[in-house]
Every structure is written in C-alpha cells, then in structure tokens.
C-alpha atoms as a PDB file:
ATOM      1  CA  UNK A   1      10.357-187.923  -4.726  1.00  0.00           C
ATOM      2  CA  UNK A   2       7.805-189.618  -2.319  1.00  0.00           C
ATOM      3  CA  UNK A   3       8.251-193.110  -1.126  1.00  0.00           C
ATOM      4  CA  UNK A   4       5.174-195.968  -1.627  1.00  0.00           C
ATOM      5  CA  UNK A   5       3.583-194.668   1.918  1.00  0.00           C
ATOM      6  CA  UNK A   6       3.482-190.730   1.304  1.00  0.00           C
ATOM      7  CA  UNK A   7       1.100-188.533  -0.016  1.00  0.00           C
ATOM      8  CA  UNK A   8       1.115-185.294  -0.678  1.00  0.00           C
ATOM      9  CA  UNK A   9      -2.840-183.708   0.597  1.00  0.00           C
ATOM     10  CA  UNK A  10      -3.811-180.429  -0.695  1.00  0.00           C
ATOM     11  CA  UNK A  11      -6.626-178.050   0.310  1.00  0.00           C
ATOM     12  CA  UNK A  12      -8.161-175.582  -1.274  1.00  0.00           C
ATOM     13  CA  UNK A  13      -9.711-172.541  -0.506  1.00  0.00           C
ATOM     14  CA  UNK A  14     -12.784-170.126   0.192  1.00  0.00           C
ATOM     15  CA  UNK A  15     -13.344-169.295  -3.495  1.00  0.00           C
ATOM     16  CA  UNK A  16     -12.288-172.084  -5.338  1.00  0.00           C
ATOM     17  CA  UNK A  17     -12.982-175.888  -5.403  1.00  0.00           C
ATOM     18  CA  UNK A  18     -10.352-179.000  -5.652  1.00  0.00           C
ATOM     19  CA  UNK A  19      -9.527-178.018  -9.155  1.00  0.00           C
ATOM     20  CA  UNK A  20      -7.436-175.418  -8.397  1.00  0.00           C
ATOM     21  CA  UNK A  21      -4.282-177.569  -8.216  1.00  0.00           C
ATOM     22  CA  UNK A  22      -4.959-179.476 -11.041  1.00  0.00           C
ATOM     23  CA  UNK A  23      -1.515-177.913 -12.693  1.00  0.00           C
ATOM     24  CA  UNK A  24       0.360-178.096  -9.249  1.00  0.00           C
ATOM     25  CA  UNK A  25      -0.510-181.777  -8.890  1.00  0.00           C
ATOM     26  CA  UNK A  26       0.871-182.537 -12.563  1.00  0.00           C
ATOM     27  CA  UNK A  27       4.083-181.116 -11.455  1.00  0.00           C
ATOM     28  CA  UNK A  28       4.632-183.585  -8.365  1.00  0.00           C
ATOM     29  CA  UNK A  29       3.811-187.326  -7.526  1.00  0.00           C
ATOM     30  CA  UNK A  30       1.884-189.114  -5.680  1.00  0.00           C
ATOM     31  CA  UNK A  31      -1.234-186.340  -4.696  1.00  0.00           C
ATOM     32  CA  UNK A  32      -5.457-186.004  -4.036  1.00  0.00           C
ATOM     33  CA  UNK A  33      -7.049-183.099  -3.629  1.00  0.00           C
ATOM     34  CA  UNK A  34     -10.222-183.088  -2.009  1.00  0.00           C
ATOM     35  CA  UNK A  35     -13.417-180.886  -1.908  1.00  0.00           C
ATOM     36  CA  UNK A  36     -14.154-179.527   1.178  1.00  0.00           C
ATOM     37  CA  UNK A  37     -17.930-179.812   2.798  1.00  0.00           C
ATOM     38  CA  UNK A  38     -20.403-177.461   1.105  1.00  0.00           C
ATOM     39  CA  UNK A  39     -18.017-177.706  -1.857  1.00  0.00           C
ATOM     40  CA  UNK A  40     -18.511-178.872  -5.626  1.00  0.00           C
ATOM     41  CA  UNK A  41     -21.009-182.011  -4.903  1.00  0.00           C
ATOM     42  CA  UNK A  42     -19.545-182.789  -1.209  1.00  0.00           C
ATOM     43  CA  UNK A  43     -22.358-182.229   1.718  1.00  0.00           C
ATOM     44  CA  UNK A  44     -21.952-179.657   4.310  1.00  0.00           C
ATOM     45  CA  UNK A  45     -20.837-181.002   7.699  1.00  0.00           C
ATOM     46  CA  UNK A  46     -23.708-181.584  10.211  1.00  0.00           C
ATOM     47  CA  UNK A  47     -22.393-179.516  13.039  1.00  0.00           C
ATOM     48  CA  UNK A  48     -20.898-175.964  13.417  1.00  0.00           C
ATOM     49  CA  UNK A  49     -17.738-175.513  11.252  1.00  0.00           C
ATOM     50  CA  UNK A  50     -14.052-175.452  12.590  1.00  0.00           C
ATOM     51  CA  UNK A  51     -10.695-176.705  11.013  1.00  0.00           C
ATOM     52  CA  UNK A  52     -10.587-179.456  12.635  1.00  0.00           C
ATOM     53  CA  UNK A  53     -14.218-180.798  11.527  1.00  0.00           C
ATOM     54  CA  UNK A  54     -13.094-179.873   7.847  1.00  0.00           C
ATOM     55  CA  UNK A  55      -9.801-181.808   8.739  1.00  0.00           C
ATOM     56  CA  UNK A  56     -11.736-184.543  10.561  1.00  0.00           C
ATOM     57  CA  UNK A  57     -13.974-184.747   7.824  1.00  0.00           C
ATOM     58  CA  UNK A  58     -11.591-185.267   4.808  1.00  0.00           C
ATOM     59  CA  UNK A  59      -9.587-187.790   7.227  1.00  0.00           C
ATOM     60  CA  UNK A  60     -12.702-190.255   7.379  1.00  0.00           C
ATOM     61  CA  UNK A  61     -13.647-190.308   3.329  1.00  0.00           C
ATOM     62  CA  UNK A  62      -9.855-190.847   2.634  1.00  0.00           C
ATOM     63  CA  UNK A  63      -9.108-193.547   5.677  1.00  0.00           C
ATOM     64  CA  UNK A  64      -6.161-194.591   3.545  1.00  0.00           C
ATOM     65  CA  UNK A  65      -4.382-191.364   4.905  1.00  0.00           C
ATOM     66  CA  UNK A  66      -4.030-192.941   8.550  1.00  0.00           C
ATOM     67  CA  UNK A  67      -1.581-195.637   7.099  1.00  0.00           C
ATOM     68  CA  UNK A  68       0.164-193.079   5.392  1.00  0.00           C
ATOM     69  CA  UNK A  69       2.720-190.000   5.818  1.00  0.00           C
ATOM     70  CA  UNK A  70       1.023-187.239   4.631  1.00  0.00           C
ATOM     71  CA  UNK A  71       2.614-183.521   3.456  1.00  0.00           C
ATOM     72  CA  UNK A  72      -0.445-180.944   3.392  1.00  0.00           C
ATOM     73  CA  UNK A  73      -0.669-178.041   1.356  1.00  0.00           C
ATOM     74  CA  UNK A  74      -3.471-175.590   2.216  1.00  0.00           C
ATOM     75  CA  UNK A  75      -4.146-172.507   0.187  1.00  0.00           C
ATOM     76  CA  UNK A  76      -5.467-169.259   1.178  1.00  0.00           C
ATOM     77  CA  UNK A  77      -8.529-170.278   3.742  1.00  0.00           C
ATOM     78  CA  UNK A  78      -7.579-173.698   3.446  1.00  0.00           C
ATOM     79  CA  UNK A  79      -4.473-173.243   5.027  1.00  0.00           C
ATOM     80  CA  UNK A  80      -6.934-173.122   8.167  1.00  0.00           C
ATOM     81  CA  UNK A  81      -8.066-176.662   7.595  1.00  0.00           C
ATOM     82  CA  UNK A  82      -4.494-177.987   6.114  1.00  0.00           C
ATOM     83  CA  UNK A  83      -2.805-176.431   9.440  1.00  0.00           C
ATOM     84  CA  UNK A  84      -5.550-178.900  11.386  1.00  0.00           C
ATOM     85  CA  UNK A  85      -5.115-181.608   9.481  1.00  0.00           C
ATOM     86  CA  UNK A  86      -1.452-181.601  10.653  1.00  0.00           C
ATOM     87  CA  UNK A  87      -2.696-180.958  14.345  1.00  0.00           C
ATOM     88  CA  UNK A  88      -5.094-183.945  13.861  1.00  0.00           C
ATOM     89  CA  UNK A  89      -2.706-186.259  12.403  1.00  0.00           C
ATOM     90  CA  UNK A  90       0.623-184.964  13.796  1.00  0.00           C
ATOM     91  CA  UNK A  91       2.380-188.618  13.894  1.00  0.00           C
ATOM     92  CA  UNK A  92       2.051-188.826  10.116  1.00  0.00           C
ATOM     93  CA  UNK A  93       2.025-185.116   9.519  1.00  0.00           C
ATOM     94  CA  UNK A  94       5.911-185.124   7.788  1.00  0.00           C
ATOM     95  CA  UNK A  95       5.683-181.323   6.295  1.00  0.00           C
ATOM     96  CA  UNK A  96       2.802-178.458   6.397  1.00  0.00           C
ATOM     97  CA  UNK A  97       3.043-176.045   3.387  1.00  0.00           C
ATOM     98  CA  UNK A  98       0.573-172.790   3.563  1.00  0.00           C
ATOM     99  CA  UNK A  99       0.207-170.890   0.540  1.00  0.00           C
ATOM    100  CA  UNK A 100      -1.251-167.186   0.791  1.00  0.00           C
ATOM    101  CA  UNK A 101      -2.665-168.344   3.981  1.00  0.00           C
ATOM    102  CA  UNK A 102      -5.663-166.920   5.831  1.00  0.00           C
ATOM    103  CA  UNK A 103      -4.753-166.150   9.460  1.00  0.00           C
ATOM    104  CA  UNK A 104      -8.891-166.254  10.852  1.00  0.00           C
ATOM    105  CA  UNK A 105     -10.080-163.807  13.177  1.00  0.00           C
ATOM    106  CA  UNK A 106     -10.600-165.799  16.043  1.00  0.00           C
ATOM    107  CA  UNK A 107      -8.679-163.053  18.238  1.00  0.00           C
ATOM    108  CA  UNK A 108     -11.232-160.349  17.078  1.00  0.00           C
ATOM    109  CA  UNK A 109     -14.203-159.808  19.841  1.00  0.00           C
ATOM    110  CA  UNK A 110     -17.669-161.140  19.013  1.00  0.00           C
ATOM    111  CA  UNK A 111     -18.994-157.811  17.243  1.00  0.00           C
ATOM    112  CA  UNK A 112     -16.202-157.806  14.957  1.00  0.00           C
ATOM    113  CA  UNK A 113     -16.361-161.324  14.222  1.00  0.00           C
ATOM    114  CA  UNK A 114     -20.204-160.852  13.205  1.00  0.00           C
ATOM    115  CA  UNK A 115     -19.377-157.585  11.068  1.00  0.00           C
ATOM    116  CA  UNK A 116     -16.595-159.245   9.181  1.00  0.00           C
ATOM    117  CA  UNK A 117     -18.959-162.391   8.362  1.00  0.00           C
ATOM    118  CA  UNK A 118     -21.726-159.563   7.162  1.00  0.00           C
ATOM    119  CA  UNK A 119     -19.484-158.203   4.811  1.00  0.00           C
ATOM    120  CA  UNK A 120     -17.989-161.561   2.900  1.00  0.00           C
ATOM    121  CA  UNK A 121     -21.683-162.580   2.715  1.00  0.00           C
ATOM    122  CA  UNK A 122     -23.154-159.596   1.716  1.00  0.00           C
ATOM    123  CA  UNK A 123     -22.538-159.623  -1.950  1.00  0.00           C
ATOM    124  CA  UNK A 124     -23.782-163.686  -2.320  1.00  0.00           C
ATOM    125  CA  UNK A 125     -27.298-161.449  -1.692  1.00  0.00           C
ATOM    126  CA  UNK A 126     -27.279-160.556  -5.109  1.00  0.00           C
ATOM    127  CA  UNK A 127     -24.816-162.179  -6.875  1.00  0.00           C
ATOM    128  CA  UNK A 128     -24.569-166.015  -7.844  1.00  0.00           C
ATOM    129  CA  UNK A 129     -21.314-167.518  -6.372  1.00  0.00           C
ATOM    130  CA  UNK A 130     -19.752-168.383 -10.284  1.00  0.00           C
ATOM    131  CA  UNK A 131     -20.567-164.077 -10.587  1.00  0.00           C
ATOM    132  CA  UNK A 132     -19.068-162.979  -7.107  1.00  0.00           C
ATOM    133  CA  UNK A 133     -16.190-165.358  -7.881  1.00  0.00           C
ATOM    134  CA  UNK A 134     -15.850-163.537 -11.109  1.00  0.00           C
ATOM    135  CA  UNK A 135     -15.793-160.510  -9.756  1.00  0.00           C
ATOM    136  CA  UNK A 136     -12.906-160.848  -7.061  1.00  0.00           C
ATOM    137  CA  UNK A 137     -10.492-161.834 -10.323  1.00  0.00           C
ATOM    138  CA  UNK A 138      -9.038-158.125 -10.139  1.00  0.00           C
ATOM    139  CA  UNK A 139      -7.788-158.902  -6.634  1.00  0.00           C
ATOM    140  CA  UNK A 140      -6.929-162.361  -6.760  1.00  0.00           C
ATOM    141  CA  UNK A 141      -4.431-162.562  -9.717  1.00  0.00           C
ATOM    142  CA  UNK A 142      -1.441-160.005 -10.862  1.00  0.00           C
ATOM    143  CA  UNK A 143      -2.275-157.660 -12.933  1.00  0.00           C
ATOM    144  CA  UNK A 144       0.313-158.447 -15.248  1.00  0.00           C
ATOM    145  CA  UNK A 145      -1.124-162.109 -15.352  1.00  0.00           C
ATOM    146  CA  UNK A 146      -1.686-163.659 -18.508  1.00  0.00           C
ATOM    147  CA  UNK A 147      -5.735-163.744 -20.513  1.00  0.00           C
ATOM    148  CA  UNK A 148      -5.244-167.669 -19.855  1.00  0.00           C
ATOM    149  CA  UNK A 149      -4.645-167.618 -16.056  1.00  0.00           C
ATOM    150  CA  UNK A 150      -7.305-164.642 -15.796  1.00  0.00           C
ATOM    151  CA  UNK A 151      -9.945-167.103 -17.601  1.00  0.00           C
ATOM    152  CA  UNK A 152      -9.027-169.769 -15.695  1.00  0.00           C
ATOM    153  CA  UNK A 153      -9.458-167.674 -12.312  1.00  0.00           C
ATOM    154  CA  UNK A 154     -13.027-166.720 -13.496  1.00  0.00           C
ATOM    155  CA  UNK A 155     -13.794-170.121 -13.798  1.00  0.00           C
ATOM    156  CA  UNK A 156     -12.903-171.242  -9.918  1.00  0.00           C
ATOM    157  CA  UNK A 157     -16.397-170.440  -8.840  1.00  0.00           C
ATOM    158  CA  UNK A 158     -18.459-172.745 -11.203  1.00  0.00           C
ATOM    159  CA  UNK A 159     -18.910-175.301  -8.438  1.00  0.00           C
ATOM    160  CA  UNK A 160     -19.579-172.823  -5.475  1.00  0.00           C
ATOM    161  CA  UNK A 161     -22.661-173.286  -3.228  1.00  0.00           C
ATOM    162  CA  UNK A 162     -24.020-169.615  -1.214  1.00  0.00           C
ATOM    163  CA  UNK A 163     -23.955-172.584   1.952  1.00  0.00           C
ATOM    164  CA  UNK A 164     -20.884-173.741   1.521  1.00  0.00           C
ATOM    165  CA  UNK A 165     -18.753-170.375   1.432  1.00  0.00           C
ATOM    166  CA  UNK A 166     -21.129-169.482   4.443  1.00  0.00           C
ATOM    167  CA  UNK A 167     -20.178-172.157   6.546  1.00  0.00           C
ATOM    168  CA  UNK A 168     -16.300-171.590   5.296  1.00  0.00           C
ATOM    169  CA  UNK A 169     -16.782-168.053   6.428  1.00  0.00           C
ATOM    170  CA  UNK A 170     -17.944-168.868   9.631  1.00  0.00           C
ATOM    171  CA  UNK A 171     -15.587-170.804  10.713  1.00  0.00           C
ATOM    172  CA  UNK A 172     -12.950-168.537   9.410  1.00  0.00           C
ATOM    173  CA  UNK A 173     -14.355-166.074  11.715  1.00  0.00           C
ATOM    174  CA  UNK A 174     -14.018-167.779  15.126  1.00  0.00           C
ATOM    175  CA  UNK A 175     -10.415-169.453  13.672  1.00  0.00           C
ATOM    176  CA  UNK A 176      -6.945-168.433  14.758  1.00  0.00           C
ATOM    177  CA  UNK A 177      -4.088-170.236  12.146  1.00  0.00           C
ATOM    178  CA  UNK A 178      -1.136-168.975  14.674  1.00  0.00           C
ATOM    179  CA  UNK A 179      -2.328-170.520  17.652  1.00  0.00           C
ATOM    180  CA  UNK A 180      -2.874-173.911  15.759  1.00  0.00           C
ATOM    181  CA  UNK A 181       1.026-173.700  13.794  1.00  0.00           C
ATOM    182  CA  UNK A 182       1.985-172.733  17.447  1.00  0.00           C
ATOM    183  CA  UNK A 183       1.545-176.571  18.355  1.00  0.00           C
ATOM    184  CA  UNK A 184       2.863-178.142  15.321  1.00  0.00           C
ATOM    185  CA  UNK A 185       6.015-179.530  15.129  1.00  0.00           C
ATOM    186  CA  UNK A 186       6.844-180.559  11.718  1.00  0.00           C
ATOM    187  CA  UNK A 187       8.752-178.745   9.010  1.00  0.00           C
ATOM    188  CA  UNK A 188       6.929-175.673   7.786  1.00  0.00           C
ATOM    189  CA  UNK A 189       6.604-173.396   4.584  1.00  0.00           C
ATOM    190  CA  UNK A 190       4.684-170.518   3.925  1.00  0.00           C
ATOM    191  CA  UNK A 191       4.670-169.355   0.132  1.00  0.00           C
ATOM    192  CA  UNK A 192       3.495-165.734  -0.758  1.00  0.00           C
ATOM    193  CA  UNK A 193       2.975-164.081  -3.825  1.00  0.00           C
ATOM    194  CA  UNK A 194       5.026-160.437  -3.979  1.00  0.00           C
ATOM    195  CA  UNK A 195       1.436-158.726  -5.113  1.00  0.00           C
ATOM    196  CA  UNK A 196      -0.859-160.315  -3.099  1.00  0.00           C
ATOM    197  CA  UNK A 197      -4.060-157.885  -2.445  1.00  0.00           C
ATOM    198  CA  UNK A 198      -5.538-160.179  -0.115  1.00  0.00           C
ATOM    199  CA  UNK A 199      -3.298-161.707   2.297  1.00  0.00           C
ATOM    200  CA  UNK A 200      -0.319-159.072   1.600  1.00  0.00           C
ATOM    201  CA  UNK A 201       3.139-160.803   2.358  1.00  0.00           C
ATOM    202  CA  UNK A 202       4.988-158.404   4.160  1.00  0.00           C
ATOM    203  CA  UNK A 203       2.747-158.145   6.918  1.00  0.00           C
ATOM    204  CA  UNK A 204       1.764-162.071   7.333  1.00  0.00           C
ATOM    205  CA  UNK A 205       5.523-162.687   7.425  1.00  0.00           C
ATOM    206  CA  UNK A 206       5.965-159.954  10.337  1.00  0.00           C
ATOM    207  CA  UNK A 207       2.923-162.169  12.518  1.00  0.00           C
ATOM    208  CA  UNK A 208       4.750-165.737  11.683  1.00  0.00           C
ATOM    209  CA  UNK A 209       7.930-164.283  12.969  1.00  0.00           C
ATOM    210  CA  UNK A 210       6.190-164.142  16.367  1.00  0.00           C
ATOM    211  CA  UNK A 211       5.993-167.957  16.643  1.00  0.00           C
ATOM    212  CA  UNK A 212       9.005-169.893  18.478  1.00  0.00           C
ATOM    213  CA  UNK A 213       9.529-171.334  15.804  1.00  0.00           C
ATOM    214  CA  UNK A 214       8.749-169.145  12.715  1.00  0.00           C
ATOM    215  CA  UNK A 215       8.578-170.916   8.750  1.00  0.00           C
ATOM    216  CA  UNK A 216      10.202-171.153   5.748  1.00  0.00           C
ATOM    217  CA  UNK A 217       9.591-168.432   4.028  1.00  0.00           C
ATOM    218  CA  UNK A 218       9.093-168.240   0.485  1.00  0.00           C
ATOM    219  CA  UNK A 219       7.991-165.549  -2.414  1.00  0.00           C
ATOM    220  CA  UNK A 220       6.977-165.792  -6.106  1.00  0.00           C
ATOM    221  CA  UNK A 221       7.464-162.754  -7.857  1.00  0.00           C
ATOM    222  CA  UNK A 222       4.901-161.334 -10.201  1.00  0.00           C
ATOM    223  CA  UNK A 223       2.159-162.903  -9.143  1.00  0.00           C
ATOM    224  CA  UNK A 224      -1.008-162.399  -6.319  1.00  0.00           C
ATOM    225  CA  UNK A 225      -3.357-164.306  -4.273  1.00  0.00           C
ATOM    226  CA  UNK A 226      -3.864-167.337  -6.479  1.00  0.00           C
ATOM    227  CA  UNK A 227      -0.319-168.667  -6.866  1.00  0.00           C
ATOM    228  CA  UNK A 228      -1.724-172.571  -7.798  1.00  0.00           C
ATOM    229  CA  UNK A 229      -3.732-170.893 -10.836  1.00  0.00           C
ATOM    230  CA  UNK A 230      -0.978-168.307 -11.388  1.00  0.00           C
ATOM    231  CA  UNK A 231       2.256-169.501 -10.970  1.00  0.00           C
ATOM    232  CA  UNK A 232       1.572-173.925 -10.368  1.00  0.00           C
ATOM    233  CA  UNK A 233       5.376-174.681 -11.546  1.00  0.00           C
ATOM    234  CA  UNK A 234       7.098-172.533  -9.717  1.00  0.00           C
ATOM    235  CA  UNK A 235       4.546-173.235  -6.884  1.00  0.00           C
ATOM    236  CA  UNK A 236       5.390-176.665  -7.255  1.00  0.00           C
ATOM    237  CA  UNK A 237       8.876-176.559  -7.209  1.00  0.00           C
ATOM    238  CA  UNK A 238       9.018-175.217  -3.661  1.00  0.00           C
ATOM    239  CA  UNK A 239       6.364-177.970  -2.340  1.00  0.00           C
ATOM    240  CA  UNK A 240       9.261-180.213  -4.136  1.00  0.00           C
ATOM    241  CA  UNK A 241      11.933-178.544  -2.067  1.00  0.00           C
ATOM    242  CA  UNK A 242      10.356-178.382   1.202  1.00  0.00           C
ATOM    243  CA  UNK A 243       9.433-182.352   1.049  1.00  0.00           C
ATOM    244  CA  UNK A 244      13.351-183.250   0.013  1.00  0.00           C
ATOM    245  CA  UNK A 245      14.769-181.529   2.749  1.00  0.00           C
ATOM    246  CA  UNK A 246      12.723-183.295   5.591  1.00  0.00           C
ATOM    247  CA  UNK A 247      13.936-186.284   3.277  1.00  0.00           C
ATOM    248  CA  UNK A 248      17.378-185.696   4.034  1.00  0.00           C
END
C-alpha cells in the first residue's frame, strides 16, 4: 500500500498512551506510533503546551519523518496534535485522518476555559490516573462491546502521569481543531463511532460541514469513543481507503 518513502504517523489521545493502535498498526504497513510528552516514559515539554509543540516535538525525535511523506492519524485529543503535525509539515503531509476527534475550546472565553480545565482535573485529586482511566470505560466503549475490548480499555491508563494529562488538558483548552483543518490542504477523513458519548457524531459532523472544504466522512456502527481499541479492523480499513485514493 505505501511506497519505500511513506509512513503512516499515528497519535494518540488524552487517556491512552501509544499502545492504543497496536491492533490498527497490525492491519496496515509501514507505521510508528509515538508517545506524546508527559506520556508513558516521554518528558513533558519545557514550555506551555499547544499542538504544534506536541507536533514539533514528535517531528525532532523522529527526524526521519522530514525525508518522508507522512499520513497522520490522530485520535480523540490527538487529533489536535495530528491536525498540527499536518500544518507543520504540510509539503509531506499526503492525508490527515481524525478519529473521534476533539474540537478544543479555544473559542470559549477565559472563564470557561479555566472551568472546563477544573473539571477534567478534578477527579486526578483523588483518583490515580490507571483508576480515573478505569472509570471513564462506561463512556468510552459501546455498551454492547465485548469483556475483551472492555479489559483492554481499562488497561489504557497504566502508563498515565497526573502531569501529563494536565498539560494535555491545557492545551486542549486554549486549542481550536477547525481553525487549524481550515488551513490544510490535503485529503481529509474524519471517522466516528455511531455511539460515541464523548465526541457524539452527529453534531461534530454538523461543525466540519462549516469548513470550505468539509471531510470525508466516515461511521462505524456499534461502537463509541475508542474505535482503535473497539473496532481496529474496520478502523483500519478506512485509513487503507483514504491513503489509496490520494494514491490514485
């Protein structure tokens, strides 16, 4: 599918670590999958976070990507930092896939902004990152998903660090995905589950339809937020798609 000088780049998100395409990746070719900063045993970035410091970041400790055409997948938050990655590197950037992606509330006024940070920290008071991550399984997966996917989503937050979701939080919070799509020009995809509880499709699809230029749009029935742990075939398959029509 990809020729010696592609590679397909995929990013995870806010509660998970590179892992979580582990069954995605075995479906397609040539692939890496990165921890972000603050992630698994990666250091946080010096400076306030933004996409394109995650992007920037993940850029320099792979330098073989700026020889290469790349096709970036980002999932949920890390659509944020795959949509950057495409902005950073737009003259390799062949295709941008975003999978239950994370629009940011950069539009929100300050107040809000500091009240929705509040809230997704609030619970790392008391609970461990492995237990919060545990406890968001209800939401994240279908409820008609298998025990084996539901174990496996309870097992996304082993590698979680209180500092690193902070920092992703924060710079989810002064982060606007539209406005960065808005200057991409390469082939994009958005993939949905049909029972997502956290990004719901139907209203994500309504906001990309405001761009010029509005995506691909793709859903995966029976499934919810966590479409690489709950559906990574099928997932797969339209990553597969996507990169063979550019192709052509």
């Amino acid at each position: 599918m990809l020729s010696h000088d592609e590679v397909i780049v995929f990013i995870h998100g806010l509660g998970s670590e590179s892992s979580i395409w582990d069954h995605c990746r075995a479906q397609l070719s040539a692939s890496l999958a990165p921890d972000l900063p603050g992630y698994a045993q990666e250091p946080r970035l010096a400076g306030p976070p933004s996409p394109s410091e995650y992007a920037r970041h993940i850029l320099a400790a792979y330098p073989e990507l700026t020889e290469r055409r790349i096709h970036v997948v980002g999932h949920s938050m890390g659509c944020l930092v795959a949509a950057a990655m495409a902005s950073e590197s737009s003259c390799r950037t062949a295709t941008l896939t975003l999978v239950s992606p994370t629009f940011g509330f950069g539009r929100a006024p300050e107040h809000e902004r500091r009240r929705i940070i509040a809230d997704r920290m609030t619970p790392l008071r008391t609970r461990t990152p492995p237990e919060w991550a545990r406890d968001n399984v209800d939401r994240l997966v279908d409820a008609s998903a298998a025990p084996t996917t539901r174990a496996r989503a309870e097992t996304l937050g082993d590698l979680l660090h209180r500092e690193g979701i902070s920092d992703a939080v924060e710079m989810m919070s002064c982060s606007d995905l539209l406005a960065i799509v808005a200057e991409i020009s390469c082939p994009l995809m958005v993939v949905y589950g049909q029972n997502d509880a956290i990004t719901p499709a139907d209203e994500s699809i309504r906001r990309f339809g405001a761009l010029r230029r509005p995506p691909d749009i793709q859903r995966v029935a029976r499934s919810g937020h966590l479409l690489p742990v709950e559906a990574p075939a099928e997932l797969a398959g339209h990553i597969r798609n996507h990169i063979q029509e550019e192709q052509q």
